[in-house]
PDB file of N, CA and C in Angstrom:
ATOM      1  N   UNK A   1      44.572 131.480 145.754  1.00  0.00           N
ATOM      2  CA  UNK A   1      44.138 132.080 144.520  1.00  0.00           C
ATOM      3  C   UNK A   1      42.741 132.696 144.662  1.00  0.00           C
ATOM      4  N   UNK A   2      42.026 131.974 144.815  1.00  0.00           N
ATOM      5  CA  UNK A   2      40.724 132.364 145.361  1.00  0.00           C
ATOM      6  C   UNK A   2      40.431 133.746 146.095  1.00  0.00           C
ATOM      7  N   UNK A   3      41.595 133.976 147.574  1.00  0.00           N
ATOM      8  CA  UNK A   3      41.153 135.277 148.290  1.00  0.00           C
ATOM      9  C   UNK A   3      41.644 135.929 147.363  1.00  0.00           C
ATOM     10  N   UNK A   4      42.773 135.965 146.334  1.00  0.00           N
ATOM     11  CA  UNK A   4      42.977 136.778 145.475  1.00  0.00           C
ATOM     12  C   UNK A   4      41.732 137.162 144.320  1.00  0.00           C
ATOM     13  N   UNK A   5      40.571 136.603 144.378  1.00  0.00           N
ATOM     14  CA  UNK A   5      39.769 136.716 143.270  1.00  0.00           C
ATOM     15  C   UNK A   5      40.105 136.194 142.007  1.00  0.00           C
ATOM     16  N   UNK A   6      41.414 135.059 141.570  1.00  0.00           N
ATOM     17  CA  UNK A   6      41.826 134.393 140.889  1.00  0.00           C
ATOM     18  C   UNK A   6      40.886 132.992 140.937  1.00  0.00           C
ATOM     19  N   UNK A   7      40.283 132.743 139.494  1.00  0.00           N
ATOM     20  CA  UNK A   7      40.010 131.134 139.149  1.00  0.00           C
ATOM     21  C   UNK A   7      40.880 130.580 138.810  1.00  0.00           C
ATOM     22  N   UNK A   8      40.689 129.149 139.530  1.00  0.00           N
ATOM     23  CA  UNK A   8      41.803 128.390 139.113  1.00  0.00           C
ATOM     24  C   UNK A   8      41.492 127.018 137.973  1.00  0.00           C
ATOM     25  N   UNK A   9      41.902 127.153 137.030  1.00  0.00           N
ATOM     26  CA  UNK A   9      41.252 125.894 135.852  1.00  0.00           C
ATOM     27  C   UNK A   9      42.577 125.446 135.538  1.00  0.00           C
ATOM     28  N   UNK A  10      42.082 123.564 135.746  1.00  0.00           N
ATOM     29  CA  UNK A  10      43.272 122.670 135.864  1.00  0.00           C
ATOM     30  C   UNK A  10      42.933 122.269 134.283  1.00  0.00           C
ATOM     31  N   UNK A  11      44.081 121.865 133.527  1.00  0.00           N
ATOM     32  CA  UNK A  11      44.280 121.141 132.150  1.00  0.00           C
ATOM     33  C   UNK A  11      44.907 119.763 132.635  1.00  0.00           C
ATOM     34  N   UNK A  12      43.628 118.990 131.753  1.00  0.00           N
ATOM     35  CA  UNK A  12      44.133 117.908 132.172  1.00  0.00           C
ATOM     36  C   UNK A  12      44.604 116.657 130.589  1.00  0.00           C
ATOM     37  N   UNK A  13      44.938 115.876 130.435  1.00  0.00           N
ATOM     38  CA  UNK A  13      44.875 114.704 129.482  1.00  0.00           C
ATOM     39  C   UNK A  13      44.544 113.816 129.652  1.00  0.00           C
ATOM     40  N   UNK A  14      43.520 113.083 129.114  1.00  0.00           N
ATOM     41  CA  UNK A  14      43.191 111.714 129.176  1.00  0.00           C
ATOM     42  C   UNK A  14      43.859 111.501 128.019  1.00  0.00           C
ATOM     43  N   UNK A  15      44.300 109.958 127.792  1.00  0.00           N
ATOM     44  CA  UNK A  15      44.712 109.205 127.041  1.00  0.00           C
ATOM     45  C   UNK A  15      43.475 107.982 126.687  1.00  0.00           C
ATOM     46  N   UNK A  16      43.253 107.670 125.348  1.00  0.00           N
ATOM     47  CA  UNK A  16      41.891 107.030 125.082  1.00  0.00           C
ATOM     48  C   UNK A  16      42.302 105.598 126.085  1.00  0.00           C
ATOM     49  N   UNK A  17      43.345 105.173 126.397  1.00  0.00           N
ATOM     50  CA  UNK A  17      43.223 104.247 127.117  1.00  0.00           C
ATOM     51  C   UNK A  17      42.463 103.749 128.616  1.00  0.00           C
ATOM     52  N   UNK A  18      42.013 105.340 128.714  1.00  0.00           N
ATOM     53  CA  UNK A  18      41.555 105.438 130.592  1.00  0.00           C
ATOM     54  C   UNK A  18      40.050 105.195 129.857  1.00  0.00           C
ATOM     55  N   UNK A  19      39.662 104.950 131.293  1.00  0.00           N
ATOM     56  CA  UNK A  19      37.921 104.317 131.571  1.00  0.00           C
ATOM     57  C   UNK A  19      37.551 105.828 131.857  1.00  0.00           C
ATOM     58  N   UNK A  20      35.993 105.816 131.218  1.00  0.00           N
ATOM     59  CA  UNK A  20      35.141 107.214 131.981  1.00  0.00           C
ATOM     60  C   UNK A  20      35.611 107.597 133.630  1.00  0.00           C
ATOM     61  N   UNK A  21      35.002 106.143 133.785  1.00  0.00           N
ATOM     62  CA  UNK A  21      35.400 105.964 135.773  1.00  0.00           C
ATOM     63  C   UNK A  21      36.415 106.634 136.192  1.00  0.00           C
ATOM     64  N   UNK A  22      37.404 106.438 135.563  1.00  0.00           N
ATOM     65  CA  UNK A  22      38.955 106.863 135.983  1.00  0.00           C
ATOM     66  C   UNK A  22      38.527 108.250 135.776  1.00  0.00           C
ATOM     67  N   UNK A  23      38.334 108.904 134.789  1.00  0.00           N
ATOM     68  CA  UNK A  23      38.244 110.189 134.180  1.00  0.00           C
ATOM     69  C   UNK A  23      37.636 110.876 135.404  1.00  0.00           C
ATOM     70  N   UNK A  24      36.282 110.331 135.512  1.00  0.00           N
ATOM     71  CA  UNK A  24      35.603 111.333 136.656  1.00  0.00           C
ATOM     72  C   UNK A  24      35.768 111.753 138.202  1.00  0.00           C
ATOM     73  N   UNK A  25      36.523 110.105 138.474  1.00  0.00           N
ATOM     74  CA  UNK A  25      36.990 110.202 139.359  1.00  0.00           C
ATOM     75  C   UNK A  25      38.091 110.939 139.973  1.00  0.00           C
ATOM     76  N   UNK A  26      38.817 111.417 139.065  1.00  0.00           N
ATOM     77  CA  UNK A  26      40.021 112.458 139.066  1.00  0.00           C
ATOM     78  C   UNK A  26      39.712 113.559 139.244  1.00  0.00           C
ATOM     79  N   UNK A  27      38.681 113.988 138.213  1.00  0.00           N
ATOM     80  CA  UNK A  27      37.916 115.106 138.245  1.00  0.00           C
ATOM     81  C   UNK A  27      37.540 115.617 139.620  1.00  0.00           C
ATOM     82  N   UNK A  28      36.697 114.548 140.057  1.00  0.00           N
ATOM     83  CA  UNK A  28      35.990 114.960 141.463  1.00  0.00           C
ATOM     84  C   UNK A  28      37.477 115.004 142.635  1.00  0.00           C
ATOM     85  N   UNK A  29      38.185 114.299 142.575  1.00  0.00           N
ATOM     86  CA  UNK A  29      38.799 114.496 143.531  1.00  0.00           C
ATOM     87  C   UNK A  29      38.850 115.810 143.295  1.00  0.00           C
ATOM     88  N   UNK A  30      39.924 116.303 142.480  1.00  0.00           N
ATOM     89  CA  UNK A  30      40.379 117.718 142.212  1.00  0.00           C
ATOM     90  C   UNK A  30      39.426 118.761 142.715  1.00  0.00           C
ATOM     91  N   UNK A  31      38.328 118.576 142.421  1.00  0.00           N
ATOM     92  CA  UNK A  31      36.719 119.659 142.941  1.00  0.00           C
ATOM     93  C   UNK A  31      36.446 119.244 144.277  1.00  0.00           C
ATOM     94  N   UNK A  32      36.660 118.085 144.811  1.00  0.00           N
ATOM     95  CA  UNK A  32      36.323 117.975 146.331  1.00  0.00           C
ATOM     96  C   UNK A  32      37.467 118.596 147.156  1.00  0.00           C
ATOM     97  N   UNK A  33      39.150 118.009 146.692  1.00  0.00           N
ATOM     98  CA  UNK A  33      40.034 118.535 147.466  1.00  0.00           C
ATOM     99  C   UNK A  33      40.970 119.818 147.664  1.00  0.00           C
ATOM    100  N   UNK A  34      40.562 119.749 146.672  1.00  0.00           N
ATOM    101  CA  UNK A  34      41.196 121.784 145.838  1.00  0.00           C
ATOM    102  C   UNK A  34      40.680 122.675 145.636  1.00  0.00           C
ATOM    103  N   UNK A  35      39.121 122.533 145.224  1.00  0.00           N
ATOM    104  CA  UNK A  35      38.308 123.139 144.942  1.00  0.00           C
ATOM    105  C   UNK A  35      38.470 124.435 144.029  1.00  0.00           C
ATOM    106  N   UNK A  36      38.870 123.621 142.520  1.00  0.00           N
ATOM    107  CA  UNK A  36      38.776 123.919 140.976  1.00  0.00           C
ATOM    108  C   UNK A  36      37.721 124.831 140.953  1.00  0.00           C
ATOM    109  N   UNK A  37      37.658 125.704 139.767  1.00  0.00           N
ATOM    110  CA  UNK A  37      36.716 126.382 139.423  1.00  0.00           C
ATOM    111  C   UNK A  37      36.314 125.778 138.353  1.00  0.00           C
ATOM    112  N   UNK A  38      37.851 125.114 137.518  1.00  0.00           N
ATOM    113  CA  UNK A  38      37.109 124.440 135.898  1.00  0.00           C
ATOM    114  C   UNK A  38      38.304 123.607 135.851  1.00  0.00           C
ATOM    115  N   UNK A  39      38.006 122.701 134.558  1.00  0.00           N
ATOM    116  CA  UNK A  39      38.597 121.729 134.147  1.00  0.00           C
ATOM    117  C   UNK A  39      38.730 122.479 132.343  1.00  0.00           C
ATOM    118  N   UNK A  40      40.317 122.492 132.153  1.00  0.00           N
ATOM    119  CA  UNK A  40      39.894 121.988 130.260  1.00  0.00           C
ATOM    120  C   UNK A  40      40.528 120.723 130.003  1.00  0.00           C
ATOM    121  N   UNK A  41      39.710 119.619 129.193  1.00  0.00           N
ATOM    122  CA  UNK A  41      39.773 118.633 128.734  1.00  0.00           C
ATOM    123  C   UNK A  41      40.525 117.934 127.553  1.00  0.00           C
ATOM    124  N   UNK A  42      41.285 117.404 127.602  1.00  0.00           N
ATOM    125  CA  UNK A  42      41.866 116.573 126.040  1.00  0.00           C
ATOM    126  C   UNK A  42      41.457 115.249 126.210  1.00  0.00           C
ATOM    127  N   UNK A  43      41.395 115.181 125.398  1.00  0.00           N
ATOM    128  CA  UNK A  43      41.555 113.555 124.513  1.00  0.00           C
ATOM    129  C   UNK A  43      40.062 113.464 124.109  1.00  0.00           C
ATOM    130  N   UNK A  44      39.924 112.331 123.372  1.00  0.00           N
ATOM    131  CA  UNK A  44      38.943 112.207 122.532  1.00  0.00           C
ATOM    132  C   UNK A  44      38.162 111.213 122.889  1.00  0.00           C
ATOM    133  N   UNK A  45      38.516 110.155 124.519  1.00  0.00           N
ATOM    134  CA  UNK A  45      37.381 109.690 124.870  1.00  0.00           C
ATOM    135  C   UNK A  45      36.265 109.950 125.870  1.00  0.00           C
ATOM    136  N   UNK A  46      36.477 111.212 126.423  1.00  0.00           N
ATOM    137  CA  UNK A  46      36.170 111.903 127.180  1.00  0.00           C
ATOM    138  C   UNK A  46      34.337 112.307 126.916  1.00  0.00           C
ATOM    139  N   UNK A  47      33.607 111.557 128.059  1.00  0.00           N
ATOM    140  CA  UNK A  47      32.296 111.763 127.694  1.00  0.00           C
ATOM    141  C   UNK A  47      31.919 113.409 128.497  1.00  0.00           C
ATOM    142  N   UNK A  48      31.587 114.345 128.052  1.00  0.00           N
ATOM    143  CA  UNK A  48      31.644 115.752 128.220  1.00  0.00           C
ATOM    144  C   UNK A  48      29.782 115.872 128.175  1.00  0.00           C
ATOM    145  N   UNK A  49      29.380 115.222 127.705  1.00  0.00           N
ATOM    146  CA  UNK A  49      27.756 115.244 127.855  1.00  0.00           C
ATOM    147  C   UNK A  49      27.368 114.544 129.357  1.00  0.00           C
ATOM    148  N   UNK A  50      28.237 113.309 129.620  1.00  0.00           N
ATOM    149  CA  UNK A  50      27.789 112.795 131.169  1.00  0.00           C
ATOM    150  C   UNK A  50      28.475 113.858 132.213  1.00  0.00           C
ATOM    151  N   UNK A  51      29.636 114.547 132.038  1.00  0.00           N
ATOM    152  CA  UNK A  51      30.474 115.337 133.035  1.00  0.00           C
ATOM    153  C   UNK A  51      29.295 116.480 133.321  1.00  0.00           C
ATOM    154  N   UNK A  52      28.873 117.466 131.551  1.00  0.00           N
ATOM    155  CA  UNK A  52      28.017 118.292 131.701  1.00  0.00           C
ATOM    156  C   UNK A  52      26.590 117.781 132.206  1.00  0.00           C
ATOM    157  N   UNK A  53      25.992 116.973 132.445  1.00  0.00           N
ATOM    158  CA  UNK A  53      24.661 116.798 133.180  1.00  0.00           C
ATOM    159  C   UNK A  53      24.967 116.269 134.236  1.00  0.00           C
ATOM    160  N   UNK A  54      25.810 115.530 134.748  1.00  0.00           N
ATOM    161  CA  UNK A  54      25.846 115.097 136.398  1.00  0.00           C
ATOM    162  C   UNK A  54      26.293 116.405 137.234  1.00  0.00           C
ATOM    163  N   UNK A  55      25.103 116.494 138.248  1.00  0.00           N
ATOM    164  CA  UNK A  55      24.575 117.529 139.341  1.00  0.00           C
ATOM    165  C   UNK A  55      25.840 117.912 140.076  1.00  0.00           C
ATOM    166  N   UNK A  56      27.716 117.207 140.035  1.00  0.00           N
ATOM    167  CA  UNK A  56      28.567 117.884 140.910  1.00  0.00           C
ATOM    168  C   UNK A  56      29.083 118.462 140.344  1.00  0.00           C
ATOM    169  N   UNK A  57      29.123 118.746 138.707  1.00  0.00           N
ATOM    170  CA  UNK A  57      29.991 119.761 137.589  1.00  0.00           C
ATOM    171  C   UNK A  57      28.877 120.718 137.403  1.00  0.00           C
ATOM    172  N   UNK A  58      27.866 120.759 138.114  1.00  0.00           N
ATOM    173  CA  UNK A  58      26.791 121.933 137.032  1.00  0.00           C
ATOM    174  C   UNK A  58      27.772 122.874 137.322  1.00  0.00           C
ATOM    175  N   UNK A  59      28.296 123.573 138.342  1.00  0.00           N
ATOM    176  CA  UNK A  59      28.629 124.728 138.889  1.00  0.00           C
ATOM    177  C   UNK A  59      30.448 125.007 138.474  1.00  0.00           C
ATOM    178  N   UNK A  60      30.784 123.850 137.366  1.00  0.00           N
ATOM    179  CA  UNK A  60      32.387 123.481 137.496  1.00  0.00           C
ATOM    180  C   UNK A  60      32.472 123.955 136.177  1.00  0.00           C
ATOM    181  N   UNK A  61      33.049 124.970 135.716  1.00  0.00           N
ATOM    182  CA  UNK A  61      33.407 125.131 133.608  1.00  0.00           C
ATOM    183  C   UNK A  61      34.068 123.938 133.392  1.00  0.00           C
ATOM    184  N   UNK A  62      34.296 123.529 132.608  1.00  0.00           N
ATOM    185  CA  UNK A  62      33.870 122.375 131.939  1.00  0.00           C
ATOM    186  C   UNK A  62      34.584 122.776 130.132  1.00  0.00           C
ATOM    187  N   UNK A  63      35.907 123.190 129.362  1.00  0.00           N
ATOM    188  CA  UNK A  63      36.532 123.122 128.644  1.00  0.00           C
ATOM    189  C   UNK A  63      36.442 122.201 127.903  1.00  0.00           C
ATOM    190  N   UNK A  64      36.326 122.143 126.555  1.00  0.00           N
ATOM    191  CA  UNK A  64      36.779 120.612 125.927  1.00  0.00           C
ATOM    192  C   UNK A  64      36.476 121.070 124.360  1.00  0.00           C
ATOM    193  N   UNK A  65      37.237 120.813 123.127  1.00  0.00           N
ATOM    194  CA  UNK A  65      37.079 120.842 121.905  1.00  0.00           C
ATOM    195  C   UNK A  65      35.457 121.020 121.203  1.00  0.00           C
ATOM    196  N   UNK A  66      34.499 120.485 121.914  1.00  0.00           N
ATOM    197  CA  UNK A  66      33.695 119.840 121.264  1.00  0.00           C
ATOM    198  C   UNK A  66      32.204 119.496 122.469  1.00  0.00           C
ATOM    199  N   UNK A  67      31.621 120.355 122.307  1.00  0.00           N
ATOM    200  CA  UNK A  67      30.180 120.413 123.689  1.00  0.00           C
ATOM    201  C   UNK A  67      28.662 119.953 122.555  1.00  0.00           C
ATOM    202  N   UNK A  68      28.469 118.558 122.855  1.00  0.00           N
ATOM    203  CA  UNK A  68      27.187 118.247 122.540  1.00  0.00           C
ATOM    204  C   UNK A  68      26.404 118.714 122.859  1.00  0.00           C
ATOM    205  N   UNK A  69      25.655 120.146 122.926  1.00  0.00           N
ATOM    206  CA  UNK A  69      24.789 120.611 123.317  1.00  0.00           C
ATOM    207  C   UNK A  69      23.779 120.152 123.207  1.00  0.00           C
ATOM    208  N   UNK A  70      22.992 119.276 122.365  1.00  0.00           N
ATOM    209  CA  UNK A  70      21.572 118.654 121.729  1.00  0.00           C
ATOM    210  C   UNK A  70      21.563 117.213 122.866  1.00  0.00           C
ATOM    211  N   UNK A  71      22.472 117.251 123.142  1.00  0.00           N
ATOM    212  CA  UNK A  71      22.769 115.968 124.515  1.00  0.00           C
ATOM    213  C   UNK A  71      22.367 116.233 125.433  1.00  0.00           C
ATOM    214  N   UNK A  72      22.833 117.250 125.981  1.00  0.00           N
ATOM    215  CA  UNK A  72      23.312 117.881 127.039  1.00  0.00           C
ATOM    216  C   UNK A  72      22.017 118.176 127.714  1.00  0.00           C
ATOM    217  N   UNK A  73      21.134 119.199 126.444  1.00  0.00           N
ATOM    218  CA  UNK A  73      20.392 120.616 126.710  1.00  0.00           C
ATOM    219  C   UNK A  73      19.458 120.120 126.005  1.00  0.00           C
ATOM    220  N   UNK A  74      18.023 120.146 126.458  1.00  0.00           N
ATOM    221  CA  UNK A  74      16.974 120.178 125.252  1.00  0.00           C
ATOM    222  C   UNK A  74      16.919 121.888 125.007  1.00  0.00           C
ATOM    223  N   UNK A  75      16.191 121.708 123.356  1.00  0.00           N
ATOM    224  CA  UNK A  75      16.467 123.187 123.017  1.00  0.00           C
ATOM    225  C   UNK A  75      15.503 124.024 123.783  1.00  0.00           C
ATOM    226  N   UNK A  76      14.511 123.849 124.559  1.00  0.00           N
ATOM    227  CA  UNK A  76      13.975 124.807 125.123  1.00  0.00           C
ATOM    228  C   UNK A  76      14.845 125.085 126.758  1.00  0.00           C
ATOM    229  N   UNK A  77      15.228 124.612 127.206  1.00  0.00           N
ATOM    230  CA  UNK A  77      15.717 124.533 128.605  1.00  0.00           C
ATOM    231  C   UNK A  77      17.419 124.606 128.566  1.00  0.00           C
ATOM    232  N   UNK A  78      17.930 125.910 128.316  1.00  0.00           N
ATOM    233  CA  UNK A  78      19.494 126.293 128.580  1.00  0.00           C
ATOM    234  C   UNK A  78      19.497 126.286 130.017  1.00  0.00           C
ATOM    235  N   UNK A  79      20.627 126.427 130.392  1.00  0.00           N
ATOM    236  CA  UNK A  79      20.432 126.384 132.348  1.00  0.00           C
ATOM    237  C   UNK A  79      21.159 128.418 132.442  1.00  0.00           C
ATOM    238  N   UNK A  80      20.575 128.839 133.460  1.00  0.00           N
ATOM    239  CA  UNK A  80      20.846 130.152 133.730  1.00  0.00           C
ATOM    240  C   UNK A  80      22.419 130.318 134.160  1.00  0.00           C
ATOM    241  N   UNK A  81      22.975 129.498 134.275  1.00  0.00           N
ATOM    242  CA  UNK A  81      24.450 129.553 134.336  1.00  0.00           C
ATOM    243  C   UNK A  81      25.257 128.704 133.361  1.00  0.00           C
ATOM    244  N   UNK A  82      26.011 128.958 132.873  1.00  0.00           N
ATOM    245  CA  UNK A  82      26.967 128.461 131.503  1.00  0.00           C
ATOM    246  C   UNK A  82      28.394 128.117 131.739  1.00  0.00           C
ATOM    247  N   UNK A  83      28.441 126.912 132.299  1.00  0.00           N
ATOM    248  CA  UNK A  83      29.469 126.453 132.653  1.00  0.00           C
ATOM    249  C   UNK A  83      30.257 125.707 131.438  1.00  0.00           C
ATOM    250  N   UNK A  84      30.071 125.728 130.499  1.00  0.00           N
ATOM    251  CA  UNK A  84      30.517 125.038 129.557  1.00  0.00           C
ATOM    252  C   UNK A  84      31.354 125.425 127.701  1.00  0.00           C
ATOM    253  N   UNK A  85      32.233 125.610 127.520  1.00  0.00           N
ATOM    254  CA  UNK A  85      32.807 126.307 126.425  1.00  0.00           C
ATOM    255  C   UNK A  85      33.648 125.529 125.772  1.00  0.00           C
ATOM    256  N   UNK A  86      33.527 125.827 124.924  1.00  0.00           N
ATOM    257  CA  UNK A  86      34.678 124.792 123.327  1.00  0.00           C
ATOM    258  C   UNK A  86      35.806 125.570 123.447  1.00  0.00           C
ATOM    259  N   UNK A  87      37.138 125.196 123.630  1.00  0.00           N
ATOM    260  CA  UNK A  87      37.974 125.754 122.861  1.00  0.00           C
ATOM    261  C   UNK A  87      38.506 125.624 121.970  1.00  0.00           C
ATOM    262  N   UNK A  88      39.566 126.113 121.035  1.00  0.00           N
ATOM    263  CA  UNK A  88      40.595 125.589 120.049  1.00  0.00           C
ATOM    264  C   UNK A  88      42.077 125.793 120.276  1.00  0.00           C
ATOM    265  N   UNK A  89      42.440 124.977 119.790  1.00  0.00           N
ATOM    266  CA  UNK A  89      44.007 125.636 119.932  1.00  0.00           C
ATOM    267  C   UNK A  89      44.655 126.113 118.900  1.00  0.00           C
ATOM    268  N   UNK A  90      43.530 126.786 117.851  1.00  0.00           N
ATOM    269  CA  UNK A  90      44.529 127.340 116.763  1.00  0.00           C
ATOM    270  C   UNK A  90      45.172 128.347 116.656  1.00  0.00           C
ATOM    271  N   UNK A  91      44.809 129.446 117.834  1.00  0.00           N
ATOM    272  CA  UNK A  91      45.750 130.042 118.399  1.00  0.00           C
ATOM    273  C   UNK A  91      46.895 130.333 118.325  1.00  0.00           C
ATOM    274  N   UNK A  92      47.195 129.220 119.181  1.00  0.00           N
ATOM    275  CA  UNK A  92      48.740 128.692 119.491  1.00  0.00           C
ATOM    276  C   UNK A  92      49.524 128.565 118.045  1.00  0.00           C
ATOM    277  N   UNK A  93      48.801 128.310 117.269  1.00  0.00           N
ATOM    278  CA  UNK A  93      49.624 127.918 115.809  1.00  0.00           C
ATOM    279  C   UNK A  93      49.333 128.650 115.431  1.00  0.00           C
TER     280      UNK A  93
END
């Protein structure tokens, strides 16, 4: 996909039953062994403020309903690359 100039962004589900641990750890595999461009995110226990500040997602988009930016970002210091976007799915409906 890649030599094609295609990104590739995996959708994934957590179920509130999984641990962060589990969560990230999936994550990273996927970015170490495949080498993802992005992740979009479901479920609702999904910490998206620790994914967005730990140093191996800066460079990874990063999908999910709902981006704590005031977490994330102090308001003077945005980062020069924007890996990070809300979506919706109202779309679809």
């Amino acid at each position: 996909m890649h030599s094609n100039n295609i990104e590739v962004i995996m959708q994934f589900y957590f179920p509130d039953e999984l641990n962060g641990a589990f969560v990230y750890e999936v994550l990273r595999y996927w970015l170490y062994n495949y080498h993802v461009d992005g992740f979009r995110l479901k479920g609702s226990k999904i910490s998206i403020a620790y994914l967005a500040s730990d140093p191996l997602f800066m460079k990874t988009k990063l999908l999910y309903d709902y981006i704590p930016e005031n977490e994330i970002y102090s308001p003077a210091k945005f980062p020069t690359y924007e890996n990070l976007a809300v979506y919706s799915d109202d779309y679809m409906y």
